[in-house]
Structures are given as C-alpha cells and as structure tokens.
PDB file of N, CA and C in Angstrom:
ATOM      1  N   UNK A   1      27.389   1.414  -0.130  1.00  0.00           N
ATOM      2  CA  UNK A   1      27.814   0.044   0.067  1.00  0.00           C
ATOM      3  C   UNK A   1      28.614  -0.021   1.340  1.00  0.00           C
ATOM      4  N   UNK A   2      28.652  -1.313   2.442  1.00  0.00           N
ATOM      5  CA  UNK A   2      29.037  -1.153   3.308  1.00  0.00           C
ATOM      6  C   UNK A   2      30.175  -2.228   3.190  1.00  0.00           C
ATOM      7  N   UNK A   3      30.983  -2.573   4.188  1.00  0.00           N
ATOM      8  CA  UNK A   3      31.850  -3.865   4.293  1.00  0.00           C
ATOM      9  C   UNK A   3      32.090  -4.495   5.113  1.00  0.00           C
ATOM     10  N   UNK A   4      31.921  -5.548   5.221  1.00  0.00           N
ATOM     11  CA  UNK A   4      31.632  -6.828   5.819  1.00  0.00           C
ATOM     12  C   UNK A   4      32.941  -6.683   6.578  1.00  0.00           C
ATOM     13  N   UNK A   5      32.478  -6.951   8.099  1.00  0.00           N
ATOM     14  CA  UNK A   5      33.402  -6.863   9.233  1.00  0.00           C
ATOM     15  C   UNK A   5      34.717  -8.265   8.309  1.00  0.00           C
ATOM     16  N   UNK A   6      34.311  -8.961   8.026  1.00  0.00           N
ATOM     17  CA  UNK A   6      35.278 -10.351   8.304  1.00  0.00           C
ATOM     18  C   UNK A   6      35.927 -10.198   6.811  1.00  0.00           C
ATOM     19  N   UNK A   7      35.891  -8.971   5.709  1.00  0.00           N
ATOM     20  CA  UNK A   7      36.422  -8.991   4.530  1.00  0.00           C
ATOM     21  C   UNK A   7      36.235  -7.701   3.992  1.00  0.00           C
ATOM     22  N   UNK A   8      37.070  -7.429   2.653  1.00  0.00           N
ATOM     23  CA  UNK A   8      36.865  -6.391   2.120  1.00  0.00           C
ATOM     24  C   UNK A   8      35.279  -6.141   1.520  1.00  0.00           C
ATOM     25  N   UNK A   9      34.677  -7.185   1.122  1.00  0.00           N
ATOM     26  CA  UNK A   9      33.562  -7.410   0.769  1.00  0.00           C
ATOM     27  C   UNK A   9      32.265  -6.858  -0.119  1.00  0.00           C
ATOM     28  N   UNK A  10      32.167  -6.142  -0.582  1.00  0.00           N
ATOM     29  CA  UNK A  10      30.570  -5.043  -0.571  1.00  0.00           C
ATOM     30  C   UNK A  10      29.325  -5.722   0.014  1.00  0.00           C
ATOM     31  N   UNK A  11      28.703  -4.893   0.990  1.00  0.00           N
ATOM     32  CA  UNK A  11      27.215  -6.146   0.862  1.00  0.00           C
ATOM     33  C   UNK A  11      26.633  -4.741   1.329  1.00  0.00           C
ATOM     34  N   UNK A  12      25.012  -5.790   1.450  1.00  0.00           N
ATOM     35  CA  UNK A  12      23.866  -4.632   0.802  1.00  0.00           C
ATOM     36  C   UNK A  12      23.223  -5.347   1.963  1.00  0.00           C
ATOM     37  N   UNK A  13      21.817  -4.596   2.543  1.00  0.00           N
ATOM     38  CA  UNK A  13      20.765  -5.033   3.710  1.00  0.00           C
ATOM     39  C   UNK A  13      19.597  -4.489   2.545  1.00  0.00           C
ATOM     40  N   UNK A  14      18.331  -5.529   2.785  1.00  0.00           N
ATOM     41  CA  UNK A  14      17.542  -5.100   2.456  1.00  0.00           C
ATOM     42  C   UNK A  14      16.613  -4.273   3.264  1.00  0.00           C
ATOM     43  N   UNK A  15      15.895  -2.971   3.016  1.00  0.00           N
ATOM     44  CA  UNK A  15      15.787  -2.230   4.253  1.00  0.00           C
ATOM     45  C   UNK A  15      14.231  -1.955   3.867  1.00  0.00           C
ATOM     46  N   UNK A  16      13.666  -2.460   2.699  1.00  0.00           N
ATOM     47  CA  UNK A  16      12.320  -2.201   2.745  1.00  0.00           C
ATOM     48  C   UNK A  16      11.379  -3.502   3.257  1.00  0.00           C
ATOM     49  N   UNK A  17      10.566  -2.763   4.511  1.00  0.00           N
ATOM     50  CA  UNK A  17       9.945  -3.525   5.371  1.00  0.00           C
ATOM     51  C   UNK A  17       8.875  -4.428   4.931  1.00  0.00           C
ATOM     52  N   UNK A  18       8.745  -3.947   3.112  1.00  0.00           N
ATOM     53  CA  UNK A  18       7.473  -4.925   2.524  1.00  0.00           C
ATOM     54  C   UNK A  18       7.368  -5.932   1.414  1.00  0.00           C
ATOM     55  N   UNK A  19       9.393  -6.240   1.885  1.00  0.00           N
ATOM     56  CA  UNK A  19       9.638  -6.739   0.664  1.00  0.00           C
ATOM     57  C   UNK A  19      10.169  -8.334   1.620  1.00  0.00           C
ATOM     58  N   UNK A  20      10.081  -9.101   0.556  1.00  0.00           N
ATOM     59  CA  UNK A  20       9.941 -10.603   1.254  1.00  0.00           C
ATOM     60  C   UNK A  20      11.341 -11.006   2.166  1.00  0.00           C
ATOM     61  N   UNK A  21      12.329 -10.538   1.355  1.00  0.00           N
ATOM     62  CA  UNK A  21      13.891 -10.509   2.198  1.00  0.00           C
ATOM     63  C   UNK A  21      13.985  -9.737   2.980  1.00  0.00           C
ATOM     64  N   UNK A  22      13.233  -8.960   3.490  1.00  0.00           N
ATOM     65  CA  UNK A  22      13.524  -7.965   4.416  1.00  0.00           C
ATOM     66  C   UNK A  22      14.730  -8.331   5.194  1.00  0.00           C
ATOM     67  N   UNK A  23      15.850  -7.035   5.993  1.00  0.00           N
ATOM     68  CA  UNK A  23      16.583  -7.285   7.019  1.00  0.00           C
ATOM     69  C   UNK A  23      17.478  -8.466   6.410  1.00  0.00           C
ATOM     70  N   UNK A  24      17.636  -8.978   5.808  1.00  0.00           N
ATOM     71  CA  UNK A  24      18.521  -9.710   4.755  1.00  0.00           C
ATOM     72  C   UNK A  24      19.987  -9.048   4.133  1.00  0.00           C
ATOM     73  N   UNK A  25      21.268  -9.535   4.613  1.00  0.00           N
ATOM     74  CA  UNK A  25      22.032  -9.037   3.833  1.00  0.00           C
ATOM     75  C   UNK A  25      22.781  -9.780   2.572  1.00  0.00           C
ATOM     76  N   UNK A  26      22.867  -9.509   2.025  1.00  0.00           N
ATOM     77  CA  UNK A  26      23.957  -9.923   0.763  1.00  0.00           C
ATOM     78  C   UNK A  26      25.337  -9.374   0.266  1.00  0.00           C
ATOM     79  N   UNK A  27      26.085  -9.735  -0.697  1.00  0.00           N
ATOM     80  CA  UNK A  27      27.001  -9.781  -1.034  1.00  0.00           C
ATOM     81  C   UNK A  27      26.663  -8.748  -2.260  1.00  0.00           C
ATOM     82  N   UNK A  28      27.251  -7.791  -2.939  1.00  0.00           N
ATOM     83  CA  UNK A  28      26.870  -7.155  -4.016  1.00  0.00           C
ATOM     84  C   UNK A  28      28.247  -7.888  -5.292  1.00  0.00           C
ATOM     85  N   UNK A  29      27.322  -7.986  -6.014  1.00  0.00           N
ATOM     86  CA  UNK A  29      28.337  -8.191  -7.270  1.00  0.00           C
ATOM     87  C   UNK A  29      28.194  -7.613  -8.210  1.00  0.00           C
ATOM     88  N   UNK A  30      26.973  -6.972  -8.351  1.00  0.00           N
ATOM     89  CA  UNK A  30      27.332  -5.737  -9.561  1.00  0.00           C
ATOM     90  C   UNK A  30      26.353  -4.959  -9.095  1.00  0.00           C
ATOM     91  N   UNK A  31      26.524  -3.564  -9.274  1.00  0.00           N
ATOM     92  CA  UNK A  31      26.018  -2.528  -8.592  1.00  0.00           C
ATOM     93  C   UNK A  31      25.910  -1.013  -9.438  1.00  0.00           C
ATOM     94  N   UNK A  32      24.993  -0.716 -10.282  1.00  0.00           N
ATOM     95  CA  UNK A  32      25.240   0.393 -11.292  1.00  0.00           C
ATOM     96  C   UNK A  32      25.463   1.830 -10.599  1.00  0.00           C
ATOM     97  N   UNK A  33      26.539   2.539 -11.402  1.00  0.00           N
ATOM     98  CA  UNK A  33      26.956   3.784 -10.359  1.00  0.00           C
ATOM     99  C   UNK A  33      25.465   4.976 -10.674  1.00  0.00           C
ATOM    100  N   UNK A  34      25.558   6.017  -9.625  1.00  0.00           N
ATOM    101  CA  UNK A  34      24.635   6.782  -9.292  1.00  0.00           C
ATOM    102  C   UNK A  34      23.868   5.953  -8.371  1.00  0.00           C
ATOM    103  N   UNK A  35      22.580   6.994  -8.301  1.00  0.00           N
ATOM    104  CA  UNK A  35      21.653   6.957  -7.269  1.00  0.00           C
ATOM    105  C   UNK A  35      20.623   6.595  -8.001  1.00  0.00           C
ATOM    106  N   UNK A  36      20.004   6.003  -8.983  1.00  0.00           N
ATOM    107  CA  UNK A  36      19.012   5.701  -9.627  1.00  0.00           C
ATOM    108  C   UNK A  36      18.053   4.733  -8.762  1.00  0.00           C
ATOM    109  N   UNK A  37      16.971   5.125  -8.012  1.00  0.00           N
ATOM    110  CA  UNK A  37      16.324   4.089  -7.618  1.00  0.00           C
ATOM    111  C   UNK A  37      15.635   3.292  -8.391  1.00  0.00           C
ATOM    112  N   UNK A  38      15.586   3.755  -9.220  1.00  0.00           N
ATOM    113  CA  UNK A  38      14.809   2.254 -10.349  1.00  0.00           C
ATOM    114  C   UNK A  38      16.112   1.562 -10.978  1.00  0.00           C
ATOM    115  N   UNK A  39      17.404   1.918 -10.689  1.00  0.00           N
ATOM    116  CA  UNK A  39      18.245   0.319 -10.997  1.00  0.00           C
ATOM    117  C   UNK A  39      18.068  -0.724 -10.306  1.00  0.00           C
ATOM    118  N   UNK A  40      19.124  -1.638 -10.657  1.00  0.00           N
ATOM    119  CA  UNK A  40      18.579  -2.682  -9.949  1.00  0.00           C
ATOM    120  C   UNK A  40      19.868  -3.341  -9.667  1.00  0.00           C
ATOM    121  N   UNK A  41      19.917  -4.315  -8.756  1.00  0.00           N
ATOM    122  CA  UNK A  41      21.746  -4.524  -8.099  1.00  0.00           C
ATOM    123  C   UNK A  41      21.894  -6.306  -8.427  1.00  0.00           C
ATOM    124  N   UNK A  42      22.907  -7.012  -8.348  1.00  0.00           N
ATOM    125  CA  UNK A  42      22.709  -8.137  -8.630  1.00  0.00           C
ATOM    126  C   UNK A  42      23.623  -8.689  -7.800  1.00  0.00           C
ATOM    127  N   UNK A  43      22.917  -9.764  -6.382  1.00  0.00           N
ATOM    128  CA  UNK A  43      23.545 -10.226  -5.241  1.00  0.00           C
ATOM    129  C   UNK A  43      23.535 -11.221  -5.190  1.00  0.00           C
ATOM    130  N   UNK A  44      24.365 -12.155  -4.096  1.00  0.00           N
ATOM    131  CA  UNK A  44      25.065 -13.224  -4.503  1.00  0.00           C
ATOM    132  C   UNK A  44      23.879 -13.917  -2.865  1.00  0.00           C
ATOM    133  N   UNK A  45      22.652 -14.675  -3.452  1.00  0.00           N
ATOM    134  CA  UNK A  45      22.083 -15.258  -2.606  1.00  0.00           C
ATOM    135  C   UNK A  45      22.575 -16.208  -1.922  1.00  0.00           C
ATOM    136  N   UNK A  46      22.494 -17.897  -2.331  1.00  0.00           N
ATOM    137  CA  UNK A  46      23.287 -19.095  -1.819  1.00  0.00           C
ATOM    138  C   UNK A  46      23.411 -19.679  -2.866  1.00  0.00           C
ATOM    139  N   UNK A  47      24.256 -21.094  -2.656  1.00  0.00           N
ATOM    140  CA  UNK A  47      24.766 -21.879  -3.293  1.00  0.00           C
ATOM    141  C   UNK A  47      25.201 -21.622  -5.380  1.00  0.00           C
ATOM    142  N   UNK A  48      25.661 -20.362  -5.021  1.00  0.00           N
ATOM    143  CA  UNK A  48      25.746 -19.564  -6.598  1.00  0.00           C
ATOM    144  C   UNK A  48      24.617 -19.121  -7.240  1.00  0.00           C
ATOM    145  N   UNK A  49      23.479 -18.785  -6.628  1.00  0.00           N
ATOM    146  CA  UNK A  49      22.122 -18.475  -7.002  1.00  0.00           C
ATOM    147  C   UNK A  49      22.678 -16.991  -6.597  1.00  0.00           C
ATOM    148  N   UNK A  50      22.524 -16.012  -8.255  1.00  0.00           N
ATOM    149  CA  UNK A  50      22.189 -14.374  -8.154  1.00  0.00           C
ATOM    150  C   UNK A  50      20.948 -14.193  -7.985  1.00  0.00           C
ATOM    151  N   UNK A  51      20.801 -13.200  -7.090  1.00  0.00           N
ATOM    152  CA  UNK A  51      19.381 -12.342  -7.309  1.00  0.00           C
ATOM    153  C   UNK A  51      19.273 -10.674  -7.686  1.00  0.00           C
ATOM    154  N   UNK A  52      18.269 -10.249  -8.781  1.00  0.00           N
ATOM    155  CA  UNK A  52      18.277  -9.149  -9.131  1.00  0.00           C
ATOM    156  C   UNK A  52      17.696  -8.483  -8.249  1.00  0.00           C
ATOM    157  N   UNK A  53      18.130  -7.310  -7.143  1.00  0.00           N
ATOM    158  CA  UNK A  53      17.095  -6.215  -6.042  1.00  0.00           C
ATOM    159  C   UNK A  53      17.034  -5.189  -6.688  1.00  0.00           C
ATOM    160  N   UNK A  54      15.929  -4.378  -6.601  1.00  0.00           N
ATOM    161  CA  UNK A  54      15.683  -3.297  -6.939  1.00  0.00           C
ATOM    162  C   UNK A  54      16.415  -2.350  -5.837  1.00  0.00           C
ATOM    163  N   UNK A  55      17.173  -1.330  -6.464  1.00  0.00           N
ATOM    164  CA  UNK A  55      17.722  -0.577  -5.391  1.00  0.00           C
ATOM    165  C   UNK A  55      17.022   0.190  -4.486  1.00  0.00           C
ATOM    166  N   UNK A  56      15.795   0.954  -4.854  1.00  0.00           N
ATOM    167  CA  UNK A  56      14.875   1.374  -3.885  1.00  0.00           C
ATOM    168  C   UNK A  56      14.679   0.156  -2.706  1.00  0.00           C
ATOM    169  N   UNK A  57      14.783  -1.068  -2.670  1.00  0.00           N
ATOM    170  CA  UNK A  57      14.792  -2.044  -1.430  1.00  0.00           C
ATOM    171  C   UNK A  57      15.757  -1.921  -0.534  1.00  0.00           C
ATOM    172  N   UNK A  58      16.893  -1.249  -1.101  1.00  0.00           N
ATOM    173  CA  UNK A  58      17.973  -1.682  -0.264  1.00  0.00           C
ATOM    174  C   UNK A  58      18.683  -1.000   0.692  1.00  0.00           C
ATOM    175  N   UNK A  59      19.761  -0.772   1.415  1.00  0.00           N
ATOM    176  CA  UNK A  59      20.192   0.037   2.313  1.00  0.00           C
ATOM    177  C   UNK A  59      21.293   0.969   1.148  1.00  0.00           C
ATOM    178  N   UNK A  60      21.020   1.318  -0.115  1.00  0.00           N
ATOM    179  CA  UNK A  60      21.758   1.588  -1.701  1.00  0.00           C
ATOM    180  C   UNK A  60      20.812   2.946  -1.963  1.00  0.00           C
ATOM    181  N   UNK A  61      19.548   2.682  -1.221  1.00  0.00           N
ATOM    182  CA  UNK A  61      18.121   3.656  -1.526  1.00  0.00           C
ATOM    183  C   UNK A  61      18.734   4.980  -1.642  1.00  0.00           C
ATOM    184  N   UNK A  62      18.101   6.275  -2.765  1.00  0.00           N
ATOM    185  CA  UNK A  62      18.450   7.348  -2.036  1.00  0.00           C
ATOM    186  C   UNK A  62      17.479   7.992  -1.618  1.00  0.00           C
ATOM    187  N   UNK A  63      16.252   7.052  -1.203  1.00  0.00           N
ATOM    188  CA  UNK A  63      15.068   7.457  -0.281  1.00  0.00           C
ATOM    189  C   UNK A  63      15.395   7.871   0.948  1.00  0.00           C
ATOM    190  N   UNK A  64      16.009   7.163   1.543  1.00  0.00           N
ATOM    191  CA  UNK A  64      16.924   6.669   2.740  1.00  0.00           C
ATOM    192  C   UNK A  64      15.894   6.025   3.592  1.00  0.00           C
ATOM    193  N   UNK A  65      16.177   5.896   4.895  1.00  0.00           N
ATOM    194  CA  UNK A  65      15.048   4.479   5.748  1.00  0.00           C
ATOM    195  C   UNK A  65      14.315   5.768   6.222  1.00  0.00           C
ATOM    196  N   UNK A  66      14.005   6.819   6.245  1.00  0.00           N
ATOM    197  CA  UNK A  66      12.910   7.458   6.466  1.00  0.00           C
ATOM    198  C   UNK A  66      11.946   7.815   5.758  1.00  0.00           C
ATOM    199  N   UNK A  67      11.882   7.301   4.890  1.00  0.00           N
ATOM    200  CA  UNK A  67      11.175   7.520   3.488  1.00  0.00           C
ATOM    201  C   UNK A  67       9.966   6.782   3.758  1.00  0.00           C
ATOM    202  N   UNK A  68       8.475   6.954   3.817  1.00  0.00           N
ATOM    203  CA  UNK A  68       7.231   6.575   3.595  1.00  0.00           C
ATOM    204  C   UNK A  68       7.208   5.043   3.186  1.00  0.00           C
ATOM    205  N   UNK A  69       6.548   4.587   3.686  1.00  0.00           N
ATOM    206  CA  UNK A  69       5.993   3.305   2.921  1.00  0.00           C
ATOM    207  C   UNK A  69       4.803   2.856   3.250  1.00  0.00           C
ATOM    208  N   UNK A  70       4.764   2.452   2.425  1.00  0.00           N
ATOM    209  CA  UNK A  70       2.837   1.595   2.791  1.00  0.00           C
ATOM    210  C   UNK A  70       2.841   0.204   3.072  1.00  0.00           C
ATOM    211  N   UNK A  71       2.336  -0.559   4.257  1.00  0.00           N
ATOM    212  CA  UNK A  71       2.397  -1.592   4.843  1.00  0.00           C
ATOM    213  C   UNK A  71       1.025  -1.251   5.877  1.00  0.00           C
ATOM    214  N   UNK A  72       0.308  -2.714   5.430  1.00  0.00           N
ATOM    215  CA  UNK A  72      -0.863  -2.677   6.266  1.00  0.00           C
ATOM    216  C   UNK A  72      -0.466  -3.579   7.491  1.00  0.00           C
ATOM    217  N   UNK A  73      -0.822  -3.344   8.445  1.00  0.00           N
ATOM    218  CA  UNK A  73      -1.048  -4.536   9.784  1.00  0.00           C
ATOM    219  C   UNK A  73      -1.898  -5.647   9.648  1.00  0.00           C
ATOM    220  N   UNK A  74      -1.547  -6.258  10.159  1.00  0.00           N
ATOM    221  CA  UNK A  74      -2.992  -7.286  10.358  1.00  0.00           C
ATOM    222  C   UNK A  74      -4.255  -6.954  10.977  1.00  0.00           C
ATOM    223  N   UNK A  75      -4.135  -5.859  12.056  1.00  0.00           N
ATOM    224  CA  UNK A  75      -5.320  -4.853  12.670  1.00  0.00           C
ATOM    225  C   UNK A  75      -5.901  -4.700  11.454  1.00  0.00           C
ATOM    226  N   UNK A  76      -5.353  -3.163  10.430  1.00  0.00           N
ATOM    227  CA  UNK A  76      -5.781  -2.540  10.183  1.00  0.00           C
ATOM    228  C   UNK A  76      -6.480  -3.396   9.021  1.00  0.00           C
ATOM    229  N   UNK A  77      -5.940  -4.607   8.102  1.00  0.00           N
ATOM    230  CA  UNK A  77      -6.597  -5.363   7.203  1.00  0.00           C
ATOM    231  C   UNK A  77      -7.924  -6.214   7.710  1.00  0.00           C
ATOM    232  N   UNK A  78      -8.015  -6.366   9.464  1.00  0.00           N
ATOM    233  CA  UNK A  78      -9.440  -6.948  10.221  1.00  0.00           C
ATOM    234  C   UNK A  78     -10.094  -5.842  10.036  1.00  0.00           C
ATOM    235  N   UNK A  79      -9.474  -4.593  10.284  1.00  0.00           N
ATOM    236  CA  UNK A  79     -11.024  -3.869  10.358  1.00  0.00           C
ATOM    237  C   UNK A  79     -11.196  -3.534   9.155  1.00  0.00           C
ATOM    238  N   UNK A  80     -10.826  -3.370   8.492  1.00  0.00           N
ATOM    239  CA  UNK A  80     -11.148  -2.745   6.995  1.00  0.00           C
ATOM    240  C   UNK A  80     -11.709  -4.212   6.266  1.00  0.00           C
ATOM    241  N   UNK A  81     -12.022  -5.098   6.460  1.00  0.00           N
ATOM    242  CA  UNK A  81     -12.865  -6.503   6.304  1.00  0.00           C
ATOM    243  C   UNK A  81     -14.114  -6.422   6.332  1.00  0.00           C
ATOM    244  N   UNK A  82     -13.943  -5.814   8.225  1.00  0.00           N
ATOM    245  CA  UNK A  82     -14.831  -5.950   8.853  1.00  0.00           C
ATOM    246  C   UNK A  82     -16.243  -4.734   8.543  1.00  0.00           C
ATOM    247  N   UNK A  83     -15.180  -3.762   7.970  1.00  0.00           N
ATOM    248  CA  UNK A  83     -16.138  -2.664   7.475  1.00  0.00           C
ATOM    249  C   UNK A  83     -16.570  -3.046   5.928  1.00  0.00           C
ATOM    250  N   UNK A  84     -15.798  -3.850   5.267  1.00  0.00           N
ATOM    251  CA  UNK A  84     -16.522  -4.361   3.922  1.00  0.00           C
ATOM    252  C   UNK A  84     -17.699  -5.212   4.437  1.00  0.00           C
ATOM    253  N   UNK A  85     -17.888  -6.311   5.142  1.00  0.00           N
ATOM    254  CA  UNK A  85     -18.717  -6.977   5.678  1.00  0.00           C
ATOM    255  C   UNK A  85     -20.157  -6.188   6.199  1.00  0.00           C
ATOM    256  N   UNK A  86     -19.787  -5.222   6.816  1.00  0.00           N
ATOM    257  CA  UNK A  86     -20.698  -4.481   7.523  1.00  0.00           C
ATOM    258  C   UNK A  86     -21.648  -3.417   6.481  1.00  0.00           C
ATOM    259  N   UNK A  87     -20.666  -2.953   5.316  1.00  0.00           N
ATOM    260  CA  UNK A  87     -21.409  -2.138   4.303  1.00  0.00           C
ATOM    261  C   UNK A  87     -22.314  -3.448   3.685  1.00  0.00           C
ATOM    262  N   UNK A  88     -21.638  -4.766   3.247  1.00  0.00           N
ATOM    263  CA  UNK A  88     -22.573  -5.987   2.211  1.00  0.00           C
ATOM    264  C   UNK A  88     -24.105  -6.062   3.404  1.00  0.00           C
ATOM    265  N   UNK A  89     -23.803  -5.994   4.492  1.00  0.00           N
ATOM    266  CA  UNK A  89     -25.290  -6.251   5.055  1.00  0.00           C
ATOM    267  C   UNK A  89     -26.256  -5.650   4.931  1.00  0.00           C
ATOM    268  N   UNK A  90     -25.443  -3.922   4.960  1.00  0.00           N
ATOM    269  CA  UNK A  90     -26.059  -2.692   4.251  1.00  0.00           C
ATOM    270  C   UNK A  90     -27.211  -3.183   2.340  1.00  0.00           C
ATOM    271  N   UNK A  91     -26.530  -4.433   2.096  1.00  0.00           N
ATOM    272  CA  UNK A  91     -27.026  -3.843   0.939  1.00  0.00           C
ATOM    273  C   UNK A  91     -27.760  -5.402   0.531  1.00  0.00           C
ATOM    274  N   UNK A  92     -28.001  -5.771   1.670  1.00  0.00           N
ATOM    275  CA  UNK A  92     -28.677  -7.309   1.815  1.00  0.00           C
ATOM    276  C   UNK A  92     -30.067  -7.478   1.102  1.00  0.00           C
ATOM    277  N   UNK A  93     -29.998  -8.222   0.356  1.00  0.00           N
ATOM    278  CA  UNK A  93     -31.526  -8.496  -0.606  1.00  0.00           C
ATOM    279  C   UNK A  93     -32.773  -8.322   0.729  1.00  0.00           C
ATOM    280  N   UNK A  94     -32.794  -8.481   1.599  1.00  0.00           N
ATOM    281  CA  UNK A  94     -33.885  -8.346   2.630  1.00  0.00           C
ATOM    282  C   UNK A  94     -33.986  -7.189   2.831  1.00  0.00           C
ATOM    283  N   UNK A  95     -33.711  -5.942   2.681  1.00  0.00           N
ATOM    284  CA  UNK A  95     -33.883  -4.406   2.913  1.00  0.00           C
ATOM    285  C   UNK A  95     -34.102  -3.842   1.191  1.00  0.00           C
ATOM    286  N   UNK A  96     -35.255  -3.369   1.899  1.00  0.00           N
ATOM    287  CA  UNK A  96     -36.258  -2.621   0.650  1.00  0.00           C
ATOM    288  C   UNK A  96     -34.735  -1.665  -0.167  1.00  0.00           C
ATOM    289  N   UNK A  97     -34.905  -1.620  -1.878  1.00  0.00           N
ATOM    290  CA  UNK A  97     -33.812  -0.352  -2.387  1.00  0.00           C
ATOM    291  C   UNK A  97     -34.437   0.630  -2.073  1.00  0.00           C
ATOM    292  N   UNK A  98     -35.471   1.334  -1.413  1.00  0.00           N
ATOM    293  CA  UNK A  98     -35.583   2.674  -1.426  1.00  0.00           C
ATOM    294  C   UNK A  98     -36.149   2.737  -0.077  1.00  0.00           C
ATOM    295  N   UNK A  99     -36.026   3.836   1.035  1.00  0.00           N
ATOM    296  CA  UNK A  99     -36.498   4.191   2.258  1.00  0.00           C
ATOM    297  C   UNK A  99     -37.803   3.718   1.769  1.00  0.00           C
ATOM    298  N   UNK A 100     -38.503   3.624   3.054  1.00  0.00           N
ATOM    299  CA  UNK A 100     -40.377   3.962   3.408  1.00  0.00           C
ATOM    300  C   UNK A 100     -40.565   5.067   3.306  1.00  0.00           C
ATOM    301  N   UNK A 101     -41.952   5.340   2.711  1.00  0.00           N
ATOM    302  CA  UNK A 101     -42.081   6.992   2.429  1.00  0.00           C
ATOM    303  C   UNK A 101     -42.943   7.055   3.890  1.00  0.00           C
ATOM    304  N   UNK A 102     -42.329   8.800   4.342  1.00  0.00           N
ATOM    305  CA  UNK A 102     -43.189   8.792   5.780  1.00  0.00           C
ATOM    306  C   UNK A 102     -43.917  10.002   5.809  1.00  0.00           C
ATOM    307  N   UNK A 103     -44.887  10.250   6.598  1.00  0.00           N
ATOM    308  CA  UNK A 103     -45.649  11.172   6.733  1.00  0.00           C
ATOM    309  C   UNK A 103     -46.601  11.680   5.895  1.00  0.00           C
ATOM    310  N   UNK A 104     -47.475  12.610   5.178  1.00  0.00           N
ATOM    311  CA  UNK A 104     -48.527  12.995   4.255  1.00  0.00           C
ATOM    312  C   UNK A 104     -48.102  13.097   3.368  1.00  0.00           C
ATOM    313  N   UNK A 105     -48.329  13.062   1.890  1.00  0.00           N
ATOM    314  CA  UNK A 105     -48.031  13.891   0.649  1.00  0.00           C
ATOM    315  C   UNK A 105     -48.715  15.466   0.936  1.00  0.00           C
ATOM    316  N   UNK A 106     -47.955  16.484   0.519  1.00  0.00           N
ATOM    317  CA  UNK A 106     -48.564  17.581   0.046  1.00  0.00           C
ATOM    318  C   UNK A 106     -49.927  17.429  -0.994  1.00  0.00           C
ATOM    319  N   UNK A 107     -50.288  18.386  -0.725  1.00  0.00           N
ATOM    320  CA  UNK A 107     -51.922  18.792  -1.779  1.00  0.00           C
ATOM    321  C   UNK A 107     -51.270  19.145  -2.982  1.00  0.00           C
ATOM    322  N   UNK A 108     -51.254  19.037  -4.251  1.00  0.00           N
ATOM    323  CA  UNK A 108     -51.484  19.604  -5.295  1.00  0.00           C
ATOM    324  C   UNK A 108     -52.237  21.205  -4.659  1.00  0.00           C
ATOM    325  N   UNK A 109     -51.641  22.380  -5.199  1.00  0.00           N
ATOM    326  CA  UNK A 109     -52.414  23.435  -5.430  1.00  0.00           C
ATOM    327  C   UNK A 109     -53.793  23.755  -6.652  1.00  0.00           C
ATOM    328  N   UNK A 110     -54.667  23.759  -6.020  1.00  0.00           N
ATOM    329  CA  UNK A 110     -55.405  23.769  -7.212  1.00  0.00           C
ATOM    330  C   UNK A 110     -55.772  25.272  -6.968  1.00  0.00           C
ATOM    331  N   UNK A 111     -56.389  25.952  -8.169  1.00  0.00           N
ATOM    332  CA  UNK A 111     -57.101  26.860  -8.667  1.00  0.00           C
ATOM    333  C   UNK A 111     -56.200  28.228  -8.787  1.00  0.00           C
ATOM    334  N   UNK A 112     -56.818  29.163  -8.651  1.00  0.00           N
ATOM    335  CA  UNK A 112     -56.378  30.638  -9.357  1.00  0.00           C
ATOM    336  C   UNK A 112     -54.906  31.098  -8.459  1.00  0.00           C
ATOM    337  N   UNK A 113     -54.298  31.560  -9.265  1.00  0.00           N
ATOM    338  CA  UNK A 113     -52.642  32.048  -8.549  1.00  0.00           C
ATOM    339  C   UNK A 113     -53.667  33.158  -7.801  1.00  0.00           C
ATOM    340  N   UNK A 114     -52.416  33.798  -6.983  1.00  0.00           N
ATOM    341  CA  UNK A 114     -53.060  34.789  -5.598  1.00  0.00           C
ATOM    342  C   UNK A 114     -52.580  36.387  -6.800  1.00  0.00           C
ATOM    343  N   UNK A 115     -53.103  37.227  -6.693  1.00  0.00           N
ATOM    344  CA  UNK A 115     -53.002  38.261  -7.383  1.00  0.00           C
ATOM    345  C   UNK A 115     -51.932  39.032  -6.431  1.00  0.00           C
ATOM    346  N   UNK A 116     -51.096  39.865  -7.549  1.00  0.00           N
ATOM    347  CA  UNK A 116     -50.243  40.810  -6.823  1.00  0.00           C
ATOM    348  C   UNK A 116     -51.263  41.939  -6.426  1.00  0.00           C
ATOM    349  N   UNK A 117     -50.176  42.428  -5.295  1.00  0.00           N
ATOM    350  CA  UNK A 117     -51.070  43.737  -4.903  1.00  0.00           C
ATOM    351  C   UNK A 117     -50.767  44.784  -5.943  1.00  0.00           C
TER     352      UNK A 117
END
C-alpha cells in the first residue's frame, strides 16, 4: 500500500493492463492481510460508490508488474480474423471434399506368386 502525497491515506493503482480501470488509483478501505492474490480489496470509487478489486489487478499483486499477461492487440486480433477467413474459403461449398485423383491406377496383380529360389 502506498500514500497519497496530500494525506496519510492508503491507495492502490490498478496495474493490470487488461482490466477496464487500468492505471486508476483509489483509496483502499479494506484490504485483507497477506499476499493472497485471489483476495479481493474494497476501494472507495466516487460519490460513496465501493468497488470490490481483485488483488492480482492491483499494484497489492504478489505477481509484481513483471508478471505475464495475455492481451491481444488490435494487429494481432486482424490477422488472426484474417486467417479464420482465409481457412472458411478453404472449405467453400465450391471446392470438391476430396482432391482429383491423378495419374494411372495400378494393375491388380493377377496370376501365380513368383516361386522362391
């Protein structure tokens, strides 16, 4: 917990980049002791509105801000579209389900096996 230049204060930053408050700080008003990232903290939003954060969101984490996360770009969600799009054409009612067969069939072998020597 940190403290607010202008008071004794507790407040909290939200530090996970995929969560809607991101970069958001608050006021902490209740805060369960340890490091449990699945608790959860209860901050003082506006006009007397609490909100419950999960502590893994917060700058409280004991992930810490180097910790992994998964967040797509907007790039990477065009091309990965663009490659769903590109497999559905793959599988377009106008293309036969099975290759063209190419080249000769083999002969059937007919008649007597070859004798050992």
């Amino acid at each position: 917990m940190g403290t607010d230049p202008a008071g004794s204060t507790d407040w909290v930053q939200v530090t996970d980049p995929t969560h809607p408050l991101y970069g958001r700080r608050f006021e902490i008003l209740s805060a369960p002791r340890g490091r449990d990232d699945h608790a959860h903290l209860l901050v003082r939003y506006r006009d007397g509105i609490v909100l419950r954060l999960p502590r893994r969101v917060t700058s409280l984490s004991a992930l810490g801000h180097d910790a992994p996360r998964a967040t797509l770009s907007r790039t990477a969600v065009e091309e990965f579209l663009s490659l769903v799009k590109e497999y559905e054409s793959c599988l377009s009612p106008h293309r036969k389900s099975s290759p063209a067969k190419s080249g000769t069939r083999s002969r059937p072998k007919i008649g007597n096996k070859s004798s050992k020597n």
